[in-house]
PDB file of N, CA and C in Angstrom:
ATOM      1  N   UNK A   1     108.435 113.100  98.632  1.00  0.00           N
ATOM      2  CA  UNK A   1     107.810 113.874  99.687  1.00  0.00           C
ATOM      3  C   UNK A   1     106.925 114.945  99.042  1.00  0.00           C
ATOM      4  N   UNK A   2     105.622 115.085  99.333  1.00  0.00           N
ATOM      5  CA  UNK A   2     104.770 116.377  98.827  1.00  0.00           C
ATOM      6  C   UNK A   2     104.947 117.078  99.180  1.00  0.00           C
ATOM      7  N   UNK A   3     105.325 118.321  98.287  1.00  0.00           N
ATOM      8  CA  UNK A   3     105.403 119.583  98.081  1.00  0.00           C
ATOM      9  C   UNK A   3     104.117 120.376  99.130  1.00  0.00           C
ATOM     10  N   UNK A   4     104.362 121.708  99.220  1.00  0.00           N
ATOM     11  CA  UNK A   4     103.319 122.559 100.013  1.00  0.00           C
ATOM     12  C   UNK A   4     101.830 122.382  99.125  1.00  0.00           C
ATOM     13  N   UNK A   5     102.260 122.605  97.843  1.00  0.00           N
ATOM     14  CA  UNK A   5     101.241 122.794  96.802  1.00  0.00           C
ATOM     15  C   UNK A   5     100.505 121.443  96.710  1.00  0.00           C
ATOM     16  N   UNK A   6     101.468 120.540  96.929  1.00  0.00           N
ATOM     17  CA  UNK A   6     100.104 119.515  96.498  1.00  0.00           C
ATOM     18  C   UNK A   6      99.502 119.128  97.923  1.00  0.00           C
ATOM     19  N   UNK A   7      99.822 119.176  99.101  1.00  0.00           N
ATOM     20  CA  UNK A   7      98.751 119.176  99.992  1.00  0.00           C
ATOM     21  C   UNK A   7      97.938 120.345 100.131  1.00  0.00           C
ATOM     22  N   UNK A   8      98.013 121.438  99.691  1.00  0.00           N
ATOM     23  CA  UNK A   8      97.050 121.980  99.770  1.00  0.00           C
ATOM     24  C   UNK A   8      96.180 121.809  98.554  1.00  0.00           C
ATOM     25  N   UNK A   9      96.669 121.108  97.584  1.00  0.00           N
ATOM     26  CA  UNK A   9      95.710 120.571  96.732  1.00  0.00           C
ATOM     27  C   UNK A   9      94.831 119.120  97.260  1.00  0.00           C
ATOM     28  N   UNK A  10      95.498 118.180  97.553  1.00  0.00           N
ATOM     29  CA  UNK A  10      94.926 116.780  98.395  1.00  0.00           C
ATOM     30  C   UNK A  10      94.195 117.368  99.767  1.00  0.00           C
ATOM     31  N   UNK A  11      94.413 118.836  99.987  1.00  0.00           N
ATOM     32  CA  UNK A  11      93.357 119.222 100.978  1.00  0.00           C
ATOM     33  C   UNK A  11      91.892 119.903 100.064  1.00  0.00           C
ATOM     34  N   UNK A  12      91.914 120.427  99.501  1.00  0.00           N
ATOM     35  CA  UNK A  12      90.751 121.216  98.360  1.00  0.00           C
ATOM     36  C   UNK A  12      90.230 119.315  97.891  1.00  0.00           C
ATOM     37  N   UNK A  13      90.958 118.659  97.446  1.00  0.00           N
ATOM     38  CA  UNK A  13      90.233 117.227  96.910  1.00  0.00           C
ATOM     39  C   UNK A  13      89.642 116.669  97.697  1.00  0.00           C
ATOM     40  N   UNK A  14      90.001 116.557  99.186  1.00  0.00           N
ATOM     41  CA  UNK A  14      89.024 116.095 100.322  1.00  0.00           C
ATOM     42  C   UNK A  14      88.027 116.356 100.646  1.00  0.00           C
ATOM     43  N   UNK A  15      87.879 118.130 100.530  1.00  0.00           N
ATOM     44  CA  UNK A  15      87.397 118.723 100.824  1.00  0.00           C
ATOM     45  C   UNK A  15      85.705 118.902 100.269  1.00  0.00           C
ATOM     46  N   UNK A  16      86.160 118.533  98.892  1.00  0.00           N
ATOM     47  CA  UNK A  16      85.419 118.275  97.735  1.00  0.00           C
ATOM     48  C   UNK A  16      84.774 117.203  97.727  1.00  0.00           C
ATOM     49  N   UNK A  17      85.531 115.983  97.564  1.00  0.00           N
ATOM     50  CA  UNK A  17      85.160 114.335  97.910  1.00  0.00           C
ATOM     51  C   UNK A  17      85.322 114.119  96.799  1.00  0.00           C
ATOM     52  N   UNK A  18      85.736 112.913  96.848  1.00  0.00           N
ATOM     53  CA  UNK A  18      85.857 111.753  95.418  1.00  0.00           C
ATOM     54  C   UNK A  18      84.970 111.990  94.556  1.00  0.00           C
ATOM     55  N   UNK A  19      83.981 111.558  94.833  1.00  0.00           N
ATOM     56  CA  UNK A  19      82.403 111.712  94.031  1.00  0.00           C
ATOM     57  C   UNK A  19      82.804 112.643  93.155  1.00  0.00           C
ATOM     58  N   UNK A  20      82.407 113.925  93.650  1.00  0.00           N
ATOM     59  CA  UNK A  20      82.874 115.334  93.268  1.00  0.00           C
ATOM     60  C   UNK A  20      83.797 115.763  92.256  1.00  0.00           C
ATOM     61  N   UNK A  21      84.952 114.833  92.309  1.00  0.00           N
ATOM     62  CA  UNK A  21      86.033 115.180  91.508  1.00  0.00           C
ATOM     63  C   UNK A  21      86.022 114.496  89.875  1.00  0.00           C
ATOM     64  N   UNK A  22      85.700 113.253  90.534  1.00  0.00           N
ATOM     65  CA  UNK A  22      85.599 112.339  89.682  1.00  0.00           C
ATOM     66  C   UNK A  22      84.114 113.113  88.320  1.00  0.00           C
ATOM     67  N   UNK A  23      83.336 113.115  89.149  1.00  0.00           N
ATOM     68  CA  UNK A  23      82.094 114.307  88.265  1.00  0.00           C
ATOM     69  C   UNK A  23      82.726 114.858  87.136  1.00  0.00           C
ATOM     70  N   UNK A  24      83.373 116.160  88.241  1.00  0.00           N
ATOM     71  CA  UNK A  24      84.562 117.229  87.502  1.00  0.00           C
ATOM     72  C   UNK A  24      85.002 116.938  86.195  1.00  0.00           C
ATOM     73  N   UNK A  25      86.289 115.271  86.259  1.00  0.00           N
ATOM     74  CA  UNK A  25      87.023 115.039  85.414  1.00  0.00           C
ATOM     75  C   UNK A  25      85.768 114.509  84.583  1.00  0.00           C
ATOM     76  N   UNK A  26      84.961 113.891  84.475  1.00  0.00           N
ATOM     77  CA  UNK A  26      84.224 113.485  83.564  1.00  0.00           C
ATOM     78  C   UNK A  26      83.572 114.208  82.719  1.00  0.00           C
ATOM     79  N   UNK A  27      82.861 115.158  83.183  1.00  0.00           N
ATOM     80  CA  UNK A  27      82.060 116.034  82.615  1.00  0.00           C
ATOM     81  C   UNK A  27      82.885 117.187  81.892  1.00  0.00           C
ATOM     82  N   UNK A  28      83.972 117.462  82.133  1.00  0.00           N
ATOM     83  CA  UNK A  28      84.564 118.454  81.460  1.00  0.00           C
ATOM     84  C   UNK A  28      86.039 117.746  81.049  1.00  0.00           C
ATOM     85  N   UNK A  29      85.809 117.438  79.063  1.00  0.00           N
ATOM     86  CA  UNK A  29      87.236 116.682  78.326  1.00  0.00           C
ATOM     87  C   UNK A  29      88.597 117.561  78.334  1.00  0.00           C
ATOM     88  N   UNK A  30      89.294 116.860  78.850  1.00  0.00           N
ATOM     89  CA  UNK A  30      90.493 117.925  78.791  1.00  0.00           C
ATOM     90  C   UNK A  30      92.259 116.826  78.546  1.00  0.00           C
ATOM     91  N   UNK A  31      93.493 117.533  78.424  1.00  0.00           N
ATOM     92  CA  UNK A  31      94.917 116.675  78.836  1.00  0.00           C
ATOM     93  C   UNK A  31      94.653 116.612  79.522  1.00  0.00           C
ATOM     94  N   UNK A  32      95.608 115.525  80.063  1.00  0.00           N
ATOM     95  CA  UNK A  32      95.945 115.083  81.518  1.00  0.00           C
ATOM     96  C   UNK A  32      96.434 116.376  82.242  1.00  0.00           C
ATOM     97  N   UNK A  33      97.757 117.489  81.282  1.00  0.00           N
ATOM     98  CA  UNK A  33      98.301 118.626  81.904  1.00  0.00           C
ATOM     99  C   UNK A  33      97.635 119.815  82.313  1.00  0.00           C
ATOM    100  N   UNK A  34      95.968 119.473  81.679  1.00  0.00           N
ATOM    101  CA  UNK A  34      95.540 120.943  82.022  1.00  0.00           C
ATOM    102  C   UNK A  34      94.883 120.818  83.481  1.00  0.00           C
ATOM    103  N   UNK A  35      95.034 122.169  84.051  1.00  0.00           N
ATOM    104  CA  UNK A  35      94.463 122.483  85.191  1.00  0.00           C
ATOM    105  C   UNK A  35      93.001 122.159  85.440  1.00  0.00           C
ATOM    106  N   UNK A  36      92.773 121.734  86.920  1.00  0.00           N
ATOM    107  CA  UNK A  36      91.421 121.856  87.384  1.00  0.00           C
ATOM    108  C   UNK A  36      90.657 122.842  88.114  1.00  0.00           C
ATOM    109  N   UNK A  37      90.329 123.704  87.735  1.00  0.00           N
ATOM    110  CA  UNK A  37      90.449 125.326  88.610  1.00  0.00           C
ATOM    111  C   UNK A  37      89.839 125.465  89.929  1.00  0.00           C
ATOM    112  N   UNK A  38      88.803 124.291  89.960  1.00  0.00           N
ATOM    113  CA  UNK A  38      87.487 124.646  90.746  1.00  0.00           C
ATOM    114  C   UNK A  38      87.945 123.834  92.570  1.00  0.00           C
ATOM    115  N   UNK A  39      89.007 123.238  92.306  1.00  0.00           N
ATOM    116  CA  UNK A  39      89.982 122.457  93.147  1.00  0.00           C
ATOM    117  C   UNK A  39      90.264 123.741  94.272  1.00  0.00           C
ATOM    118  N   UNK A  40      91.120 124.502  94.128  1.00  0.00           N
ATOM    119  CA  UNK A  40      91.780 125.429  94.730  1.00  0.00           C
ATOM    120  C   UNK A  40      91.571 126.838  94.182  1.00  0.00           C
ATOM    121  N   UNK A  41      91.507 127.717  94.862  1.00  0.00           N
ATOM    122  CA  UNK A  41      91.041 128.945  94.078  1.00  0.00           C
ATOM    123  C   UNK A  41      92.419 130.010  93.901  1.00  0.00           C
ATOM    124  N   UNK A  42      93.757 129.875  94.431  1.00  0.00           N
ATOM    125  CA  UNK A  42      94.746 130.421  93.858  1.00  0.00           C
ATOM    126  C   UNK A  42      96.137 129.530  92.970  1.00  0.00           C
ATOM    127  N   UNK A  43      96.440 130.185  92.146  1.00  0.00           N
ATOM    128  CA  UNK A  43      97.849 129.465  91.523  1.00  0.00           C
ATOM    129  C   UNK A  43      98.794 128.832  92.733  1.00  0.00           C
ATOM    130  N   UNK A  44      99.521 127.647  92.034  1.00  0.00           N
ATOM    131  CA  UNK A  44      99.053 126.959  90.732  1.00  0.00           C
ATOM    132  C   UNK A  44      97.853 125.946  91.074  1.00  0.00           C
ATOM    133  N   UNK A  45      97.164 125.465  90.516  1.00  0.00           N
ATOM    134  CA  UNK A  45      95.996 124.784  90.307  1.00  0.00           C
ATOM    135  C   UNK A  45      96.461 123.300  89.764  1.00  0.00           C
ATOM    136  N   UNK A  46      96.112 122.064  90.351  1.00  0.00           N
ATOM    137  CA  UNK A  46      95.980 120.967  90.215  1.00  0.00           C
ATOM    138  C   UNK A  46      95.953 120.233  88.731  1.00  0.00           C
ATOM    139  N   UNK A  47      96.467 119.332  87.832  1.00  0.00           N
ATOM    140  CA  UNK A  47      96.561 119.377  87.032  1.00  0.00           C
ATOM    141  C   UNK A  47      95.164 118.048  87.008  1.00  0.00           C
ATOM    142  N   UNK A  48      94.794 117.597  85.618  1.00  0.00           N
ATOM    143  CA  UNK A  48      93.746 116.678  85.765  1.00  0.00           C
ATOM    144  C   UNK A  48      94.084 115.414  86.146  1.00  0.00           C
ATOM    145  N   UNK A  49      95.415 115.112  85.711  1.00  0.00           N
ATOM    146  CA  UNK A  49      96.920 114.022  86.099  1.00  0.00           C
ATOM    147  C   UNK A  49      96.514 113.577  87.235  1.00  0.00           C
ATOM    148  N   UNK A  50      96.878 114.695  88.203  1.00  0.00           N
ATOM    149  CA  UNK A  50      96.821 114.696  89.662  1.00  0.00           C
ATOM    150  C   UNK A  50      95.926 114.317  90.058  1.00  0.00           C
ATOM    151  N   UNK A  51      94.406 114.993  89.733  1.00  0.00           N
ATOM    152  CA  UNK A  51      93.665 114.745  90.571  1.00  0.00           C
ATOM    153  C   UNK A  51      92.825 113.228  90.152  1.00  0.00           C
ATOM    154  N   UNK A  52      93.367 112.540  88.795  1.00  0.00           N
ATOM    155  CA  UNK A  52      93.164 111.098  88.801  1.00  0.00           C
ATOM    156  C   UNK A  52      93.831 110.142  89.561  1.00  0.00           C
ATOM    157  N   UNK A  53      95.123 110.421  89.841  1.00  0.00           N
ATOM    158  CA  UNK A  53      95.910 109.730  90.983  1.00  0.00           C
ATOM    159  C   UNK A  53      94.996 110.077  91.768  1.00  0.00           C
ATOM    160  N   UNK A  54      94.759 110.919  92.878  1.00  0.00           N
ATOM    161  CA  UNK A  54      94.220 111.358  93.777  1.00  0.00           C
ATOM    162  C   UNK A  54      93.013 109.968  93.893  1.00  0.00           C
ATOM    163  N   UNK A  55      91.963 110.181  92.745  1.00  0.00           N
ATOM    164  CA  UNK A  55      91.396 109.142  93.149  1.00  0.00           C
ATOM    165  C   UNK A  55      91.590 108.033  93.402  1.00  0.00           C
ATOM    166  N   UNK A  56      92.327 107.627  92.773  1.00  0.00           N
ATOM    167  CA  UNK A  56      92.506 106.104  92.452  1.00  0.00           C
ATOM    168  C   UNK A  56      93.177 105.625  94.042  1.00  0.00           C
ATOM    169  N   UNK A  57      94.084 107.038  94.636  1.00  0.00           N
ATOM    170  CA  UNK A  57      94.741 106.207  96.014  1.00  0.00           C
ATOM    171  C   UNK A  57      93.425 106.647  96.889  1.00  0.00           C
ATOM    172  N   UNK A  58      92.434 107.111  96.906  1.00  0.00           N
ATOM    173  CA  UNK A  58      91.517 107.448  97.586  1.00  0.00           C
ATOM    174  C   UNK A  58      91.079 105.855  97.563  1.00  0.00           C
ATOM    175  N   UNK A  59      90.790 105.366  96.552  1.00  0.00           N
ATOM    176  CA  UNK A  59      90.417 104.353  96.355  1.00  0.00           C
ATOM    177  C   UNK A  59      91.076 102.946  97.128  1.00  0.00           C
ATOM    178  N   UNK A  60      92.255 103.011  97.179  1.00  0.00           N
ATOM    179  CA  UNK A  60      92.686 102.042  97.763  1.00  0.00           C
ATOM    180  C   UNK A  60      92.866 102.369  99.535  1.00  0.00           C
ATOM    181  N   UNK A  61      92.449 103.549 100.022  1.00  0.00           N
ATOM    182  CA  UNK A  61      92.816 104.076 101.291  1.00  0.00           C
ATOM    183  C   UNK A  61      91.443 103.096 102.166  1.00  0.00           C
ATOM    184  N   UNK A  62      90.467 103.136 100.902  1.00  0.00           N
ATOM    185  CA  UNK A  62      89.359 101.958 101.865  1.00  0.00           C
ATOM    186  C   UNK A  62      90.105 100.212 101.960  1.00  0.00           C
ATOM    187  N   UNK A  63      90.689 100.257 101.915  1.00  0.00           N
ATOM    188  CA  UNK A  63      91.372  99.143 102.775  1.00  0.00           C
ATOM    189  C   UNK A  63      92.657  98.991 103.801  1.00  0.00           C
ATOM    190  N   UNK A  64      92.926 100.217 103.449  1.00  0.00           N
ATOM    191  CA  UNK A  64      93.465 100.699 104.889  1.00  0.00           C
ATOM    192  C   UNK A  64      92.929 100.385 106.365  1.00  0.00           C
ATOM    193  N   UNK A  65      93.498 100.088 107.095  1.00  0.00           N
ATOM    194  CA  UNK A  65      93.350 100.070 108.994  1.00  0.00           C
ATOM    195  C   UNK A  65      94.104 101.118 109.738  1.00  0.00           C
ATOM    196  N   UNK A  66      93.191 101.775 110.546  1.00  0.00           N
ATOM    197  CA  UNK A  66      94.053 102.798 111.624  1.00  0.00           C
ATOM    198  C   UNK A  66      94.235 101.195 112.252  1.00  0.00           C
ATOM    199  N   UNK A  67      95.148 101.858 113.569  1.00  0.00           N
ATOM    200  CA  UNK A  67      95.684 101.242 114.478  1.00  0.00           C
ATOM    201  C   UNK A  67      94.452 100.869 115.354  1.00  0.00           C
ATOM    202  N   UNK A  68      94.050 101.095 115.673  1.00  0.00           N
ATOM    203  CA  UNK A  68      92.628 101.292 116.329  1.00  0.00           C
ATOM    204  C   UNK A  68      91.892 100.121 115.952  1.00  0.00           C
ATOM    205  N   UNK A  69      91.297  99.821 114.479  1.00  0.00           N
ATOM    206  CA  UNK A  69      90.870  99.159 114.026  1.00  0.00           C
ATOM    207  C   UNK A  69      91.668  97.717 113.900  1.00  0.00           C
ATOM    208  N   UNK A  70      92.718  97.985 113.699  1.00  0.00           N
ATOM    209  CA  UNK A  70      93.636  96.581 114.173  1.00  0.00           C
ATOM    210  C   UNK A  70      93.612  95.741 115.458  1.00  0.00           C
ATOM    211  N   UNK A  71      93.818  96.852 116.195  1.00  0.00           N
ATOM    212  CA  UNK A  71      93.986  96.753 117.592  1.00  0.00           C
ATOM    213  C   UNK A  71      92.058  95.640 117.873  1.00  0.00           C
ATOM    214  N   UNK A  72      91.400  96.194 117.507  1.00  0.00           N
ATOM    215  CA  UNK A  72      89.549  95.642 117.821  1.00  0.00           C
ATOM    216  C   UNK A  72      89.773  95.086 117.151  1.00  0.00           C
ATOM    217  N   UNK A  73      90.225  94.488 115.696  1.00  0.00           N
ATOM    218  CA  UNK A  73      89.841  92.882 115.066  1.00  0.00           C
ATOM    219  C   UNK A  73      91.090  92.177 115.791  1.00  0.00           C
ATOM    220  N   UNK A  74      91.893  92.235 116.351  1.00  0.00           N
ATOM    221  CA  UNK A  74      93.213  91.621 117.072  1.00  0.00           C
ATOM    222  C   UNK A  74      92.244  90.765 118.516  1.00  0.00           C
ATOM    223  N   UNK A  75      91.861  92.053 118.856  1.00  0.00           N
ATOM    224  CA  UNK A  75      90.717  91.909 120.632  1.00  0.00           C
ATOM    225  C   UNK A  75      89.631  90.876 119.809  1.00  0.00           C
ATOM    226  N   UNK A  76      89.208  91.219 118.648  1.00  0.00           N
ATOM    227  CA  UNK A  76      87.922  89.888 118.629  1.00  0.00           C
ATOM    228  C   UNK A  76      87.925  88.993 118.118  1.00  0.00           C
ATOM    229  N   UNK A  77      89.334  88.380 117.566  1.00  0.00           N
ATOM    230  CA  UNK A  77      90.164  87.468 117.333  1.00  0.00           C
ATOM    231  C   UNK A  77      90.794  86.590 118.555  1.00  0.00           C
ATOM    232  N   UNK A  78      91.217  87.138 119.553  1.00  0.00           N
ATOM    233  CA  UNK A  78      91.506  87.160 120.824  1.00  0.00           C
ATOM    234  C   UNK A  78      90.198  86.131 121.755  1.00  0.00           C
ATOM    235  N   UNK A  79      88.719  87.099 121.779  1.00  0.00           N
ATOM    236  CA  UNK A  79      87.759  86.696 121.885  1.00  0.00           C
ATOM    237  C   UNK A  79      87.056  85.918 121.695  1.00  0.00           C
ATOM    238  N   UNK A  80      86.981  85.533 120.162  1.00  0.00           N
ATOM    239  CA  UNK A  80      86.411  84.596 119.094  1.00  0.00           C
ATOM    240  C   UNK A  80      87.233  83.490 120.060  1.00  0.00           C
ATOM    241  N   UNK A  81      88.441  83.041 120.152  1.00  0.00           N
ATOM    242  CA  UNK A  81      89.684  81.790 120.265  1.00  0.00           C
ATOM    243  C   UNK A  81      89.175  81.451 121.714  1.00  0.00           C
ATOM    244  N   UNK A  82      89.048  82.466 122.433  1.00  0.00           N
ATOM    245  CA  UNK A  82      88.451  81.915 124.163  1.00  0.00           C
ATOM    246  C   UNK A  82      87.125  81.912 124.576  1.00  0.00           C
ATOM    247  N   UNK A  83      86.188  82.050 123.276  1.00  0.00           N
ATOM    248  CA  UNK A  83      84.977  81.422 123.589  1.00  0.00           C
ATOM    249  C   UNK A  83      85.136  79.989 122.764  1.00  0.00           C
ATOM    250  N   UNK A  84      85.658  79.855 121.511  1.00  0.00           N
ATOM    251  CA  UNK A  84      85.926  78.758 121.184  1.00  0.00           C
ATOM    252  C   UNK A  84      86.452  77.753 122.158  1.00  0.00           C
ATOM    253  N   UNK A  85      87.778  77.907 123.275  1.00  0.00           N
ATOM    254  CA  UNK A  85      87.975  77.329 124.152  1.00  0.00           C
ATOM    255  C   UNK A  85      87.507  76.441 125.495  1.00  0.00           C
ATOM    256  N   UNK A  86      86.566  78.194 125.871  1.00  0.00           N
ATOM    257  CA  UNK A  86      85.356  77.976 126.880  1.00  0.00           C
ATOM    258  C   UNK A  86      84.270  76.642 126.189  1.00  0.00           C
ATOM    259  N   UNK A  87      83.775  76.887 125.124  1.00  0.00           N
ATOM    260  CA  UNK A  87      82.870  75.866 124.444  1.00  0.00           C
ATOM    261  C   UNK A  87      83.523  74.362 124.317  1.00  0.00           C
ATOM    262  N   UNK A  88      84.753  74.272 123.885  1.00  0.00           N
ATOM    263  CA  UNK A  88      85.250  73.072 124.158  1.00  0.00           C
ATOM    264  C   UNK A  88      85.726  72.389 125.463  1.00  0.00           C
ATOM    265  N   UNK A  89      85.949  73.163 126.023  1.00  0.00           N
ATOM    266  CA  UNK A  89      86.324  72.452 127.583  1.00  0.00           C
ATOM    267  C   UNK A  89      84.943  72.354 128.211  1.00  0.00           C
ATOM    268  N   UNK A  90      83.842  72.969 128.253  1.00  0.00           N
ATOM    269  CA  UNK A  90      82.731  72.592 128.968  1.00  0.00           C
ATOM    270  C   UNK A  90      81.758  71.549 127.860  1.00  0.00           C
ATOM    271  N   UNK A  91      82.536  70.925 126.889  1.00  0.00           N
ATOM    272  CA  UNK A  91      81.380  70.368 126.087  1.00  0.00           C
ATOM    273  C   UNK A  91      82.289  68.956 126.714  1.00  0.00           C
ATOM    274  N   UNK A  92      83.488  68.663 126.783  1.00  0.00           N
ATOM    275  CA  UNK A  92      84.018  67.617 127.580  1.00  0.00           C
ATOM    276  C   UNK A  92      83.581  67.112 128.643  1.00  0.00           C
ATOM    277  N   UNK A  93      83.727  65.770 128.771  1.00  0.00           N
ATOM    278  CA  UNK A  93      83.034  64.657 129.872  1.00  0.00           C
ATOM    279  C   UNK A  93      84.127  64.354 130.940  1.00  0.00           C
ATOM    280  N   UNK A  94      83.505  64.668 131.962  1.00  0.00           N
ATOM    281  CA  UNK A  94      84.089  64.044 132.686  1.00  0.00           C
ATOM    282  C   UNK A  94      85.119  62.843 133.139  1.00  0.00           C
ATOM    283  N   UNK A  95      85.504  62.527 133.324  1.00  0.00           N
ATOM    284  CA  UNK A  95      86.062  61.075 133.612  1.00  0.00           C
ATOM    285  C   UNK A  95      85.271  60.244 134.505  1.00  0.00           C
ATOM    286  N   UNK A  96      85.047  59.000 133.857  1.00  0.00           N
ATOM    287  CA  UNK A  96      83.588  58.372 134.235  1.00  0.00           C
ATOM    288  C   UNK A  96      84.655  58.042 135.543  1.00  0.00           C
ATOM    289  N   UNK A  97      83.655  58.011 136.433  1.00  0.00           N
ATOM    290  CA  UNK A  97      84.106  57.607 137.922  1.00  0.00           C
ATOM    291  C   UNK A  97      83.528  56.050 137.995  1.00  0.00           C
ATOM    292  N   UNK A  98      84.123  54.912 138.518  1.00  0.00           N
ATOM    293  CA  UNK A  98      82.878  53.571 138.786  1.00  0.00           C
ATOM    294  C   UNK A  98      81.709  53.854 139.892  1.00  0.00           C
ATOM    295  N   UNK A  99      80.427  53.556 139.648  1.00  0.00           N
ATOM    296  CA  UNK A  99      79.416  53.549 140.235  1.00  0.00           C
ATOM    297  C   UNK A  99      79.547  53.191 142.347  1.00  0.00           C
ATOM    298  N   UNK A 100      81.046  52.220 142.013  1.00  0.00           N
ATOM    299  CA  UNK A 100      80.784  52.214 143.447  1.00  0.00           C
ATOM    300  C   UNK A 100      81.934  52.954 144.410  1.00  0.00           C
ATOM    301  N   UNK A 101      82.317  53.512 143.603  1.00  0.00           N
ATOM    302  CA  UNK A 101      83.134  54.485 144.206  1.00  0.00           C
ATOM    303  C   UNK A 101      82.439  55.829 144.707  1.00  0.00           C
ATOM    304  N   UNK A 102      81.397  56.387 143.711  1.00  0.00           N
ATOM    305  CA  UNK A 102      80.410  56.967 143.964  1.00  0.00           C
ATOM    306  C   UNK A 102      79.565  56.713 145.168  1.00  0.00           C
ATOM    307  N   UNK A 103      79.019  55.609 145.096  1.00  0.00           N
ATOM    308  CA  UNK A 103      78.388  54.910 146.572  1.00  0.00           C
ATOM    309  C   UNK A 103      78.814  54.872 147.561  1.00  0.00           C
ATOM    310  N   UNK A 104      80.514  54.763 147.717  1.00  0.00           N
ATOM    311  CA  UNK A 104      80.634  54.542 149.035  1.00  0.00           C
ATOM    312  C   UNK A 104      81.678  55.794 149.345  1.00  0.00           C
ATOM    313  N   UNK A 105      81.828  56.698 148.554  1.00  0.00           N
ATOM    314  CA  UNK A 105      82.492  57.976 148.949  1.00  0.00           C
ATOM    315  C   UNK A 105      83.659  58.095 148.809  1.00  0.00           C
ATOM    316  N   UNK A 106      84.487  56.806 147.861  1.00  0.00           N
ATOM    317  CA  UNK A 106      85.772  56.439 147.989  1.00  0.00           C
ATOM    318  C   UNK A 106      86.472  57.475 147.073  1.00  0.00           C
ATOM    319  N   UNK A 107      87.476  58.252 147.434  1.00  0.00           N
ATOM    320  CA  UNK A 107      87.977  59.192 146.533  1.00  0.00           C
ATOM    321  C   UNK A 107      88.828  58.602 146.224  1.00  0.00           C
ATOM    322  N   UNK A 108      89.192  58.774 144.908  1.00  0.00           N
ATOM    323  CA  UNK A 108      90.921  58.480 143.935  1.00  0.00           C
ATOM    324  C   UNK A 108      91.784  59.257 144.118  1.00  0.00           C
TER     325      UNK A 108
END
């Protein structure tokens, strides 16, 4: 379970954006243990550790689905299957009737 400190750190990293961070860790060589200062502006401060996790699940959060988004590919899945349906039942023939049943009005 996260601590107070690290959501208010995973809030300063949002805040910031991936891009941003990732910059950060690159441009300035450091341990994994040392702090990132520019993250949060009071103690304690984010370690560089952290805020590489940080990315990396940022990273996998783009394949994430709200519910929402489930819910609309579920509905156009749903959709997709009963126009597929509609298209096959109206592309079907009739049942040939004989010509003189037709003619003389004779119903089956």
């Amino acid at each position: 379970m996260p601590t107070l400190e690290e959501e208010a750190w995973r809030t300063g990293l949002k805040t910031k954006g991936r891009d941003w961070v990732l910059a950060e860790l690159n441009m300035r060589p450091g341990l994994p243990q040392d702090p990132l200062y520019d993250v949060v502006f009071e103690p304690p401060y984010p370690s560089r550790e952290f805020c590489q996790r940080w990315c990396v699940e940022t990273d996998n959060q783009y394949l994430r689905l709200s519910g929402t988004g489930i819910a609309t590919l579920v509905g156009l899945a749903i959709l997709a299957i009963f126009v597929v349906m509609a298209m096959y039942s109206l592309s079907e023939v009739a049942p040939k009737q004989s010509p003189q049943a037709l003619s003389h009005g004779v119903q089956e």
